[in-house]
PDB file of N, CA and C in Angstrom:
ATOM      1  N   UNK A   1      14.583 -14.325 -15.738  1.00  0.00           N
ATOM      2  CA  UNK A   1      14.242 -15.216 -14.653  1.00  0.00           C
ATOM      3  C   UNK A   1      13.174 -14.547 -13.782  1.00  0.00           C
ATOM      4  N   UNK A   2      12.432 -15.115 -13.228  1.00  0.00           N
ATOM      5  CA  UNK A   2      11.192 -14.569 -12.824  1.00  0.00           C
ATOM      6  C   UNK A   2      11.971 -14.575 -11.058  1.00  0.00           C
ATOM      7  N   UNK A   3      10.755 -13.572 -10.230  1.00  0.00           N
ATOM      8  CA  UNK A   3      11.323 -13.057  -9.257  1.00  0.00           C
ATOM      9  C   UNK A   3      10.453 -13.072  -8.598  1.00  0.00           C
ATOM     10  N   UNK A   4      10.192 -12.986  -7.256  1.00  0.00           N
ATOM     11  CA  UNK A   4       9.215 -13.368  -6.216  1.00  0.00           C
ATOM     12  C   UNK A   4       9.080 -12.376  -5.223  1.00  0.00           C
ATOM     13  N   UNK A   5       8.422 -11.242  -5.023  1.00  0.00           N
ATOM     14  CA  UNK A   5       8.040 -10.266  -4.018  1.00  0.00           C
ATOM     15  C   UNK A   5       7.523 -10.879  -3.032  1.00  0.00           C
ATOM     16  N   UNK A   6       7.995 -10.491  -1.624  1.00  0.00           N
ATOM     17  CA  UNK A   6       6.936 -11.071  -0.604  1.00  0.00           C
ATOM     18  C   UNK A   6       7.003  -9.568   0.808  1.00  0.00           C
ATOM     19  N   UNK A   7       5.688  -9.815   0.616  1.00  0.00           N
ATOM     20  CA  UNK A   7       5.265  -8.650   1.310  1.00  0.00           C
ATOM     21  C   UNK A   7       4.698  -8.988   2.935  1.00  0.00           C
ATOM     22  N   UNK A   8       5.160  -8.602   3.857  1.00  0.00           N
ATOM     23  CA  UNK A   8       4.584  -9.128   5.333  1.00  0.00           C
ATOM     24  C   UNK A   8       3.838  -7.458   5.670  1.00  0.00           C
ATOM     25  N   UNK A   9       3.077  -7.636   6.918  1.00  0.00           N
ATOM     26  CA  UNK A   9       2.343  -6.459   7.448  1.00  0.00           C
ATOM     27  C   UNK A   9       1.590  -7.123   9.126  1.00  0.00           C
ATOM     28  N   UNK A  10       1.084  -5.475   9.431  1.00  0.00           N
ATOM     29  CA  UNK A  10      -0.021  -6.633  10.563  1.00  0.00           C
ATOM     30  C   UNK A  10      -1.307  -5.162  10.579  1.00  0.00           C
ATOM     31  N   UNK A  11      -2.078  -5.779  10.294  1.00  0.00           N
ATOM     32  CA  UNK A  11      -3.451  -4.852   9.899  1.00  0.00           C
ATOM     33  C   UNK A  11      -3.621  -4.343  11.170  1.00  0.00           C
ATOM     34  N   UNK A  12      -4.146  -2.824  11.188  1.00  0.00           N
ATOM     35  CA  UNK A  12      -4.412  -1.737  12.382  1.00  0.00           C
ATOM     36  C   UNK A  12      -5.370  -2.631  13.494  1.00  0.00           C
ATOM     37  N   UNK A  13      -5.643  -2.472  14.469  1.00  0.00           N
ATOM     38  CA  UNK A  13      -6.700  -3.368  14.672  1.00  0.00           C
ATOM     39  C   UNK A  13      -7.968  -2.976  14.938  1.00  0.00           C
ATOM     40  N   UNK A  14      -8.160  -1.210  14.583  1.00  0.00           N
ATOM     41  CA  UNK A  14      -8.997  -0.229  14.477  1.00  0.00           C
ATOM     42  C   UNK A  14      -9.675  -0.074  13.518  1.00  0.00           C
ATOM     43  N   UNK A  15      -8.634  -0.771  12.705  1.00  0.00           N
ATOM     44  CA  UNK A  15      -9.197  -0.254  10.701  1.00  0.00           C
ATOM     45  C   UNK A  15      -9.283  -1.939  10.283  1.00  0.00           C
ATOM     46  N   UNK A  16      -9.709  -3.028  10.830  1.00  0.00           N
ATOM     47  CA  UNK A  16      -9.539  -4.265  10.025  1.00  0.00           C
ATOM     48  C   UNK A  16     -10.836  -3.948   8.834  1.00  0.00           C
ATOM     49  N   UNK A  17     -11.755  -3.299   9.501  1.00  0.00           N
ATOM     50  CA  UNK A  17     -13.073  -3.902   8.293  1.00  0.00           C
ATOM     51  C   UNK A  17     -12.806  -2.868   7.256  1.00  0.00           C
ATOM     52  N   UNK A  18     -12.168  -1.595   7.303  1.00  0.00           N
ATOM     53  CA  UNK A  18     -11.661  -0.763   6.403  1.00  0.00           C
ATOM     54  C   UNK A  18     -10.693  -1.578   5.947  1.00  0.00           C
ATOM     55  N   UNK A  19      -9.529  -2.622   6.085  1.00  0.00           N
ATOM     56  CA  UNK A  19      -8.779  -2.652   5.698  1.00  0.00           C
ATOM     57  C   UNK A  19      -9.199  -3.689   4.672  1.00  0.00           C
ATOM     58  N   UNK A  20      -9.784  -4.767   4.978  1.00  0.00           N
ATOM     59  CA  UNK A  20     -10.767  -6.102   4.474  1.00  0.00           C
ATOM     60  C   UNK A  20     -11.205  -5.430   3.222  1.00  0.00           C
ATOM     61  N   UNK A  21     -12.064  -4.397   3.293  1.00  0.00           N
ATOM     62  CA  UNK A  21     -12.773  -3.177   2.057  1.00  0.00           C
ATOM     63  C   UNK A  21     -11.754  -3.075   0.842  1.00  0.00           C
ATOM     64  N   UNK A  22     -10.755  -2.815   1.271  1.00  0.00           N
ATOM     65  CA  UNK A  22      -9.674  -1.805   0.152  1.00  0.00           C
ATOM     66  C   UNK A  22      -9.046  -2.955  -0.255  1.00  0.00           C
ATOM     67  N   UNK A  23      -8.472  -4.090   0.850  1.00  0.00           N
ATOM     68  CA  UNK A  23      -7.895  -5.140  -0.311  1.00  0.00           C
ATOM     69  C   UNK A  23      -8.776  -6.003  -1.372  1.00  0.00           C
ATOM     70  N   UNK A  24      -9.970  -6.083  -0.581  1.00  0.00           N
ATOM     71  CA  UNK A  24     -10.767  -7.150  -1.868  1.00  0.00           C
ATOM     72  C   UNK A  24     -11.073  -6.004  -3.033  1.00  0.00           C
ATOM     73  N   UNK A  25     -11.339  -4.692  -2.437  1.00  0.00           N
ATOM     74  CA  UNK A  25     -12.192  -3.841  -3.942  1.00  0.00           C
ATOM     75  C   UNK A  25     -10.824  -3.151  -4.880  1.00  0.00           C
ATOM     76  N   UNK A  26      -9.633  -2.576  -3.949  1.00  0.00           N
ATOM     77  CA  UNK A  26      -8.668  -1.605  -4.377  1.00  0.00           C
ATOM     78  C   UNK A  26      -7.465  -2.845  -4.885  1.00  0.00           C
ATOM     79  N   UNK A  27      -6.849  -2.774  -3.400  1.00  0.00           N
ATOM     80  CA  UNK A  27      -5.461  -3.746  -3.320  1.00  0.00           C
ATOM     81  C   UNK A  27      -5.868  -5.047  -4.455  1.00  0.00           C
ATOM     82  N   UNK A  28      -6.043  -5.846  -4.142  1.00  0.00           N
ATOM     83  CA  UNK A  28      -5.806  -6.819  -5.068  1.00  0.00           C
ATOM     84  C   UNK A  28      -5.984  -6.642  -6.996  1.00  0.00           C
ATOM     85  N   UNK A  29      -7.258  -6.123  -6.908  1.00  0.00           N
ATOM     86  CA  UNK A  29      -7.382  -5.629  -8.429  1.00  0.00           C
ATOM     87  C   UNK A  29      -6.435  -4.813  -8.826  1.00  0.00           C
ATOM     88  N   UNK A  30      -5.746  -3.950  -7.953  1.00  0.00           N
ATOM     89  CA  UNK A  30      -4.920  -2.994  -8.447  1.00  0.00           C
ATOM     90  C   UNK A  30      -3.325  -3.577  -8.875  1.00  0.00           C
ATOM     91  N   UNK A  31      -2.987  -4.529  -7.999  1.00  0.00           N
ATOM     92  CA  UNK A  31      -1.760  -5.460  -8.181  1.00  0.00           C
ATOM     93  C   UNK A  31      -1.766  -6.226  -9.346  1.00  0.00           C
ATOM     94  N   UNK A  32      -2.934  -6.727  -9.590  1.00  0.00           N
ATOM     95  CA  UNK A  32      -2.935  -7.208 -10.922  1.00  0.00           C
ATOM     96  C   UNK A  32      -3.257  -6.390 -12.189  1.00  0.00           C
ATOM     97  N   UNK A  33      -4.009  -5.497 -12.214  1.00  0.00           N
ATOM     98  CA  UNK A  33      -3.394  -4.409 -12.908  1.00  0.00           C
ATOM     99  C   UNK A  33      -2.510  -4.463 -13.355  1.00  0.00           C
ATOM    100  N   UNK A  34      -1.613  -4.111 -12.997  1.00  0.00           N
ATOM    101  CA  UNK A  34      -0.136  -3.622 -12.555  1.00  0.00           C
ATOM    102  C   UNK A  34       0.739  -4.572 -13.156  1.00  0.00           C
ATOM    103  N   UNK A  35       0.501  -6.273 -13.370  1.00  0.00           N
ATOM    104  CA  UNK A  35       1.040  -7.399 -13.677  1.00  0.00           C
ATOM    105  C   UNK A  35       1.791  -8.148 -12.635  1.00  0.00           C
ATOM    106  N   UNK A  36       1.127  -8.071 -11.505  1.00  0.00           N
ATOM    107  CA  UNK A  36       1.856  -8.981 -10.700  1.00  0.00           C
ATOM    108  C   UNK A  36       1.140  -9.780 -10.535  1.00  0.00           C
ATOM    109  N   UNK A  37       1.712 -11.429 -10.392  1.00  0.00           N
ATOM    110  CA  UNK A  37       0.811 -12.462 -10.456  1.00  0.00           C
ATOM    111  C   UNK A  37       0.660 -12.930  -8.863  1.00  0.00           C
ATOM    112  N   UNK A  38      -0.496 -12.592  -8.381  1.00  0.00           N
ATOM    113  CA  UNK A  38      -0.270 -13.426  -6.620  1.00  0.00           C
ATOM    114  C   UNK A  38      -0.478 -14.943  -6.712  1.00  0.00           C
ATOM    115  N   UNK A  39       1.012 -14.760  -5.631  1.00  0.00           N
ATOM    116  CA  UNK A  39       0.769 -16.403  -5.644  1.00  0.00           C
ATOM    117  C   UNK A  39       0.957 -17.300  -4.130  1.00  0.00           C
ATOM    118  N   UNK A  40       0.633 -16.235  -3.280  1.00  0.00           N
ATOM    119  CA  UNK A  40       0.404 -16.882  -2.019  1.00  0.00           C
ATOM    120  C   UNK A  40       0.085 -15.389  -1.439  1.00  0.00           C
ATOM    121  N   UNK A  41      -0.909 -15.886  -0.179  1.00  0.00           N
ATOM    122  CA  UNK A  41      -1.949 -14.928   0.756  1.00  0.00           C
ATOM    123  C   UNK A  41      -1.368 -16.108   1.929  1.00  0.00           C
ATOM    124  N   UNK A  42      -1.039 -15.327   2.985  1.00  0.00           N
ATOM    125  CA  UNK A  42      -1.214 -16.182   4.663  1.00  0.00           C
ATOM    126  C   UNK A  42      -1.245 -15.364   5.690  1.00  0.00           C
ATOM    127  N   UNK A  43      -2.078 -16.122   6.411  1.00  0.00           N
ATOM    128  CA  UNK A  43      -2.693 -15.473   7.596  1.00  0.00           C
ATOM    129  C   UNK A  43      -2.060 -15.944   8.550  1.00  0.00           C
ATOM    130  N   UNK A  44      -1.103 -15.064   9.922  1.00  0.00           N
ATOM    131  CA  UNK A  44      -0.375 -15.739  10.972  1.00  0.00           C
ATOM    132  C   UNK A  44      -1.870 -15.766  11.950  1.00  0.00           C
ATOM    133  N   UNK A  45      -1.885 -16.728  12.512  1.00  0.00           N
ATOM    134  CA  UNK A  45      -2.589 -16.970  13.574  1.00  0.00           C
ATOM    135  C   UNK A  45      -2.481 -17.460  14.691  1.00  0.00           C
ATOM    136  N   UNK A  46      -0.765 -17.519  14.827  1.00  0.00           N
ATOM    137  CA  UNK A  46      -0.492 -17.788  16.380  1.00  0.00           C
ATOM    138  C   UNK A  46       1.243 -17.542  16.188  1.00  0.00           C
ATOM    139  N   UNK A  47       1.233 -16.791  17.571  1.00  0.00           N
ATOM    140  CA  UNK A  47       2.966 -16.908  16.980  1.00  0.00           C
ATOM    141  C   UNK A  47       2.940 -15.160  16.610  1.00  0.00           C
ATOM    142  N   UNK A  48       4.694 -15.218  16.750  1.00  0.00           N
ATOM    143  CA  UNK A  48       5.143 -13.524  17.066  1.00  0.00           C
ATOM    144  C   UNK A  48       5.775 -13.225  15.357  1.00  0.00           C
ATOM    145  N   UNK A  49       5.044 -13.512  14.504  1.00  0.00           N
ATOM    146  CA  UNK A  49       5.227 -13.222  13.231  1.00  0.00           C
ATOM    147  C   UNK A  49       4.146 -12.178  12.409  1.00  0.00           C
ATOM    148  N   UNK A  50       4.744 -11.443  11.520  1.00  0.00           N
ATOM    149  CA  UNK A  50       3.196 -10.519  10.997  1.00  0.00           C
ATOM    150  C   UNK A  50       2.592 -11.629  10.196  1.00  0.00           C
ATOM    151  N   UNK A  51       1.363 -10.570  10.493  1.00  0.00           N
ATOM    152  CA  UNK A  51      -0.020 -11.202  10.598  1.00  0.00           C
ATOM    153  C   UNK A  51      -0.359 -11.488   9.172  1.00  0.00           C
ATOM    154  N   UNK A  52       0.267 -10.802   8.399  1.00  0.00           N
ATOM    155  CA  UNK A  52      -0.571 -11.052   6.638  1.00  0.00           C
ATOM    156  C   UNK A  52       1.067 -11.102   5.945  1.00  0.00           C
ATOM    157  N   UNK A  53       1.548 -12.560   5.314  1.00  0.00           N
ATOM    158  CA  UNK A  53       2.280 -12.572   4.697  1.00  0.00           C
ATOM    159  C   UNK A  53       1.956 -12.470   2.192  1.00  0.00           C
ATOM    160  N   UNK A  54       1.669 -11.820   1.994  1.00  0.00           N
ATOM    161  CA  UNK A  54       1.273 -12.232   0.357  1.00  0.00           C
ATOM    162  C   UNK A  54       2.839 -11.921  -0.344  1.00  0.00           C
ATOM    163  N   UNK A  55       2.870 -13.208  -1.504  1.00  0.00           N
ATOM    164  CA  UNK A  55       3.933 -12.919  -2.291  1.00  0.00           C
ATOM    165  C   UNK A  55       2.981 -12.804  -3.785  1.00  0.00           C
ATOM    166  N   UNK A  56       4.024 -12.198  -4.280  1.00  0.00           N
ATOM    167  CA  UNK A  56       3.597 -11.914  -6.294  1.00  0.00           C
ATOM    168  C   UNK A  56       5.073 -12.359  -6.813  1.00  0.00           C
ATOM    169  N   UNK A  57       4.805 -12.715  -7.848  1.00  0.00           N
ATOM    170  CA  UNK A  57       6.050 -13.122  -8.890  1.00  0.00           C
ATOM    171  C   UNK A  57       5.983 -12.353 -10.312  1.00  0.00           C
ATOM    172  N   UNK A  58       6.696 -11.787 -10.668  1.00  0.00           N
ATOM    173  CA  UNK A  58       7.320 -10.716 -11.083  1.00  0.00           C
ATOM    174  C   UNK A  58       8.277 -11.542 -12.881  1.00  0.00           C
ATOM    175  N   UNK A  59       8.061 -11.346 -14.079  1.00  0.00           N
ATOM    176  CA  UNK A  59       9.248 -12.031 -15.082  1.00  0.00           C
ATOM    177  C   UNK A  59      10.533 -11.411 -14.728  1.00  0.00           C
ATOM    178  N   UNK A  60      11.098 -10.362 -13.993  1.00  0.00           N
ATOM    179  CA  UNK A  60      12.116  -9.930 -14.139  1.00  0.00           C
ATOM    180  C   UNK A  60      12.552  -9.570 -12.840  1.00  0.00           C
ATOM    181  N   UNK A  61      13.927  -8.940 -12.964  1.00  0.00           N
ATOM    182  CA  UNK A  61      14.048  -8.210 -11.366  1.00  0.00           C
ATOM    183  C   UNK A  61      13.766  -6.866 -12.055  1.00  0.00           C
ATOM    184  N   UNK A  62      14.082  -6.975 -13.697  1.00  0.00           N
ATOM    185  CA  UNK A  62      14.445  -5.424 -14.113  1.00  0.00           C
ATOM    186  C   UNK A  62      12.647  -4.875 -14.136  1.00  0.00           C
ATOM    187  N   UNK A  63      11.936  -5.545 -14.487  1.00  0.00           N
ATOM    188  CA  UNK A  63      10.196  -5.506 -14.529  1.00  0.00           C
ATOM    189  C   UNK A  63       9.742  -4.987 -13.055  1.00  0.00           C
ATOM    190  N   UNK A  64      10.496  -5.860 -12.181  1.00  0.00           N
ATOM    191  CA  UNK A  64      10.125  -5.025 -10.532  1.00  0.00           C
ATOM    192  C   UNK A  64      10.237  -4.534 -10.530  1.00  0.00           C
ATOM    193  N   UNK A  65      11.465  -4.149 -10.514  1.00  0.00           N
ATOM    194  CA  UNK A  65      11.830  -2.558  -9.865  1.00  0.00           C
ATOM    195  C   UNK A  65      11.524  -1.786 -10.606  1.00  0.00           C
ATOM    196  N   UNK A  66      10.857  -1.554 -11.989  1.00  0.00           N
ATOM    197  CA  UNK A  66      10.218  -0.583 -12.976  1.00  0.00           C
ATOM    198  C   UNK A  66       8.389  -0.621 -12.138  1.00  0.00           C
ATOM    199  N   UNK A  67       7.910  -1.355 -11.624  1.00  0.00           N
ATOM    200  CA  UNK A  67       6.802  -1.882 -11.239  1.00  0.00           C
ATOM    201  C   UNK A  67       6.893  -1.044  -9.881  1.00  0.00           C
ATOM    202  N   UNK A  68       7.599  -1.436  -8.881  1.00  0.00           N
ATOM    203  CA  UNK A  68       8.054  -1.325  -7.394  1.00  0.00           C
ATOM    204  C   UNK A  68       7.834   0.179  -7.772  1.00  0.00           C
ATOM    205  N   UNK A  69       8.191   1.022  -8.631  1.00  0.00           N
ATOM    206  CA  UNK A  69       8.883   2.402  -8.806  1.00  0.00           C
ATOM    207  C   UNK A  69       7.808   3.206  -9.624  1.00  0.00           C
ATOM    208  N   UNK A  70       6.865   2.701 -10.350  1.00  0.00           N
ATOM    209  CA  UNK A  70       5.934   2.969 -10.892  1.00  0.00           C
ATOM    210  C   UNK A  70       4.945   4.005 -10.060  1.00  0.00           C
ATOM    211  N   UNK A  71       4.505   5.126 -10.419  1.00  0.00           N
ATOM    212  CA  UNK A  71       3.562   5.839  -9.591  1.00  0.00           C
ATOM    213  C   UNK A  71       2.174   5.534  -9.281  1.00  0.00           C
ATOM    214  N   UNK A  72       1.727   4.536 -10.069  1.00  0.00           N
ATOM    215  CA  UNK A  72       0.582   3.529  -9.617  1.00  0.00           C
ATOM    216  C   UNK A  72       0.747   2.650  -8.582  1.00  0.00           C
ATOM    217  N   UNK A  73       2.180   2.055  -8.381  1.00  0.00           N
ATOM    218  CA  UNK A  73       2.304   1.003  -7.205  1.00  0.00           C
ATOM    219  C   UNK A  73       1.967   1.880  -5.931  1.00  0.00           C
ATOM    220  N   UNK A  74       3.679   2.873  -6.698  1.00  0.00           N
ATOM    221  CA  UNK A  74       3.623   3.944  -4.820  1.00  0.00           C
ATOM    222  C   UNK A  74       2.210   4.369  -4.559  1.00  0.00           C
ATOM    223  N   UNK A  75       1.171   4.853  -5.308  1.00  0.00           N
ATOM    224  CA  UNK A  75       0.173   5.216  -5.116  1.00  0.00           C
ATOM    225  C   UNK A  75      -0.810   3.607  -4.361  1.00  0.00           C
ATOM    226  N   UNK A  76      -0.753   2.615  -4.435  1.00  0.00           N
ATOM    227  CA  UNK A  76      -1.253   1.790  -3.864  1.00  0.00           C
ATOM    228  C   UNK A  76      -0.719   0.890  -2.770  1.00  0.00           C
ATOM    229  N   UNK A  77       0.381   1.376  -3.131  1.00  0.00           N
ATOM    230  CA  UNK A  77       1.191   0.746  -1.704  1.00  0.00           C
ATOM    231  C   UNK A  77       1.075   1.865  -0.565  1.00  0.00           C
ATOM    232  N   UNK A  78       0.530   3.223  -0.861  1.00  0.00           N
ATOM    233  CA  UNK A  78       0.579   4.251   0.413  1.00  0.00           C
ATOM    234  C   UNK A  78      -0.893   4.282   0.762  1.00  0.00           C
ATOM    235  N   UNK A  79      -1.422   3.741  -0.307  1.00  0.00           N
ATOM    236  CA  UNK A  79      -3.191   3.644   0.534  1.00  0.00           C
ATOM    237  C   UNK A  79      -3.225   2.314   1.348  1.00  0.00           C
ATOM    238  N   UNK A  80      -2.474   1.377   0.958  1.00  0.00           N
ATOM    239  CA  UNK A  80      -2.177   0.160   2.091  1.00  0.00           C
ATOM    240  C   UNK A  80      -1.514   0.482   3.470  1.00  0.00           C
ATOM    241  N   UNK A  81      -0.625   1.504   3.042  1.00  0.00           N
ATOM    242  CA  UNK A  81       0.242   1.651   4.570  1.00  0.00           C
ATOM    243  C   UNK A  81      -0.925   2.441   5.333  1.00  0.00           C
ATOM    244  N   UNK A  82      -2.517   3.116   4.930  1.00  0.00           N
ATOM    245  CA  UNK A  82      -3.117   3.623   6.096  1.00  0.00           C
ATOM    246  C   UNK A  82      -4.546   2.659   6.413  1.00  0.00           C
ATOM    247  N   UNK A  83      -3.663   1.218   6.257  1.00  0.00           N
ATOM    248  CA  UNK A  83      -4.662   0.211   6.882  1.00  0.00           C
ATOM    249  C   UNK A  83      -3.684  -0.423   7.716  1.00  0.00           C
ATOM    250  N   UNK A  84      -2.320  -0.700   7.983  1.00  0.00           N
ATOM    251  CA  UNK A  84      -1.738  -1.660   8.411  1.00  0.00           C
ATOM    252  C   UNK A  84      -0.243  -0.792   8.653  1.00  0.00           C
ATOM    253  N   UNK A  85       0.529  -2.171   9.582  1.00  0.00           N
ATOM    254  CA  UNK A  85       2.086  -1.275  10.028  1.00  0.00           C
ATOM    255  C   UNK A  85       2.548  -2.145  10.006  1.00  0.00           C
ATOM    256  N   UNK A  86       4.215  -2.255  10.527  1.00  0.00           N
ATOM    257  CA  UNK A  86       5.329  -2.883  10.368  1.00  0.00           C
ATOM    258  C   UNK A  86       5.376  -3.709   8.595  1.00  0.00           C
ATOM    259  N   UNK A  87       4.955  -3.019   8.043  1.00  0.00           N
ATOM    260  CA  UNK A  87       5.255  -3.534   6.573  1.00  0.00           C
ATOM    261  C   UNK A  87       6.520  -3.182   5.992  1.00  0.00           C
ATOM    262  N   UNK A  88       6.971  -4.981   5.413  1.00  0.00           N
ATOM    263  CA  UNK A  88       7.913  -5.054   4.931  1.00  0.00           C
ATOM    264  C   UNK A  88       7.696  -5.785   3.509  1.00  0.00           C
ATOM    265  N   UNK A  89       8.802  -5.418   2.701  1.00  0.00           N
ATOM    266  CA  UNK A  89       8.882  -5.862   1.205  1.00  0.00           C
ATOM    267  C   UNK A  89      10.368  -6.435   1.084  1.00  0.00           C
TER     268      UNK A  89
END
């Protein structure tokens, strides 16, 4: 059964055009890489919610968490955490 990651954050507000950089050239190419299929990007724009919600869908839970755990993710999920904070998965 397929499985649905959803990832919230709220971009530095020091580092946006660094951060803009790494998801269009790094982050996104790298997720798909990886085999995750994105299937929603949203932008909060009003309101006490983080600011960048994206989900990916996943065939498995057992495929995630082999994925989630993978040293390519952690490696791209820790160059994301030095654009943005309060990130949750």
């Amino acid at each position: 059964m397929p499985v649905k990651l959803i990832m919230t954050w709220n971009i530095m507000p020091e580092r946006e055009q660094e951060y803009f950089e790494f998801v269009v050239r790094e982050f996104i190419p790298g997720v798909q890489r990886l085999g995750f299929e994105l299937t929603d990007a949203w932008a909060t724009v009003f309101g006490g919610h983080p600011q960048i919600l994206v989900g990916a869908v996943l065939p498995s839970v057992a495929e995630a968490r082999m994925m989630l755990n993978s040293p390519d993710w952690i490696s791209l999920n820790n160059r994301l955490l030095d654009f943005v904070n309060d990130y949750s998965q």
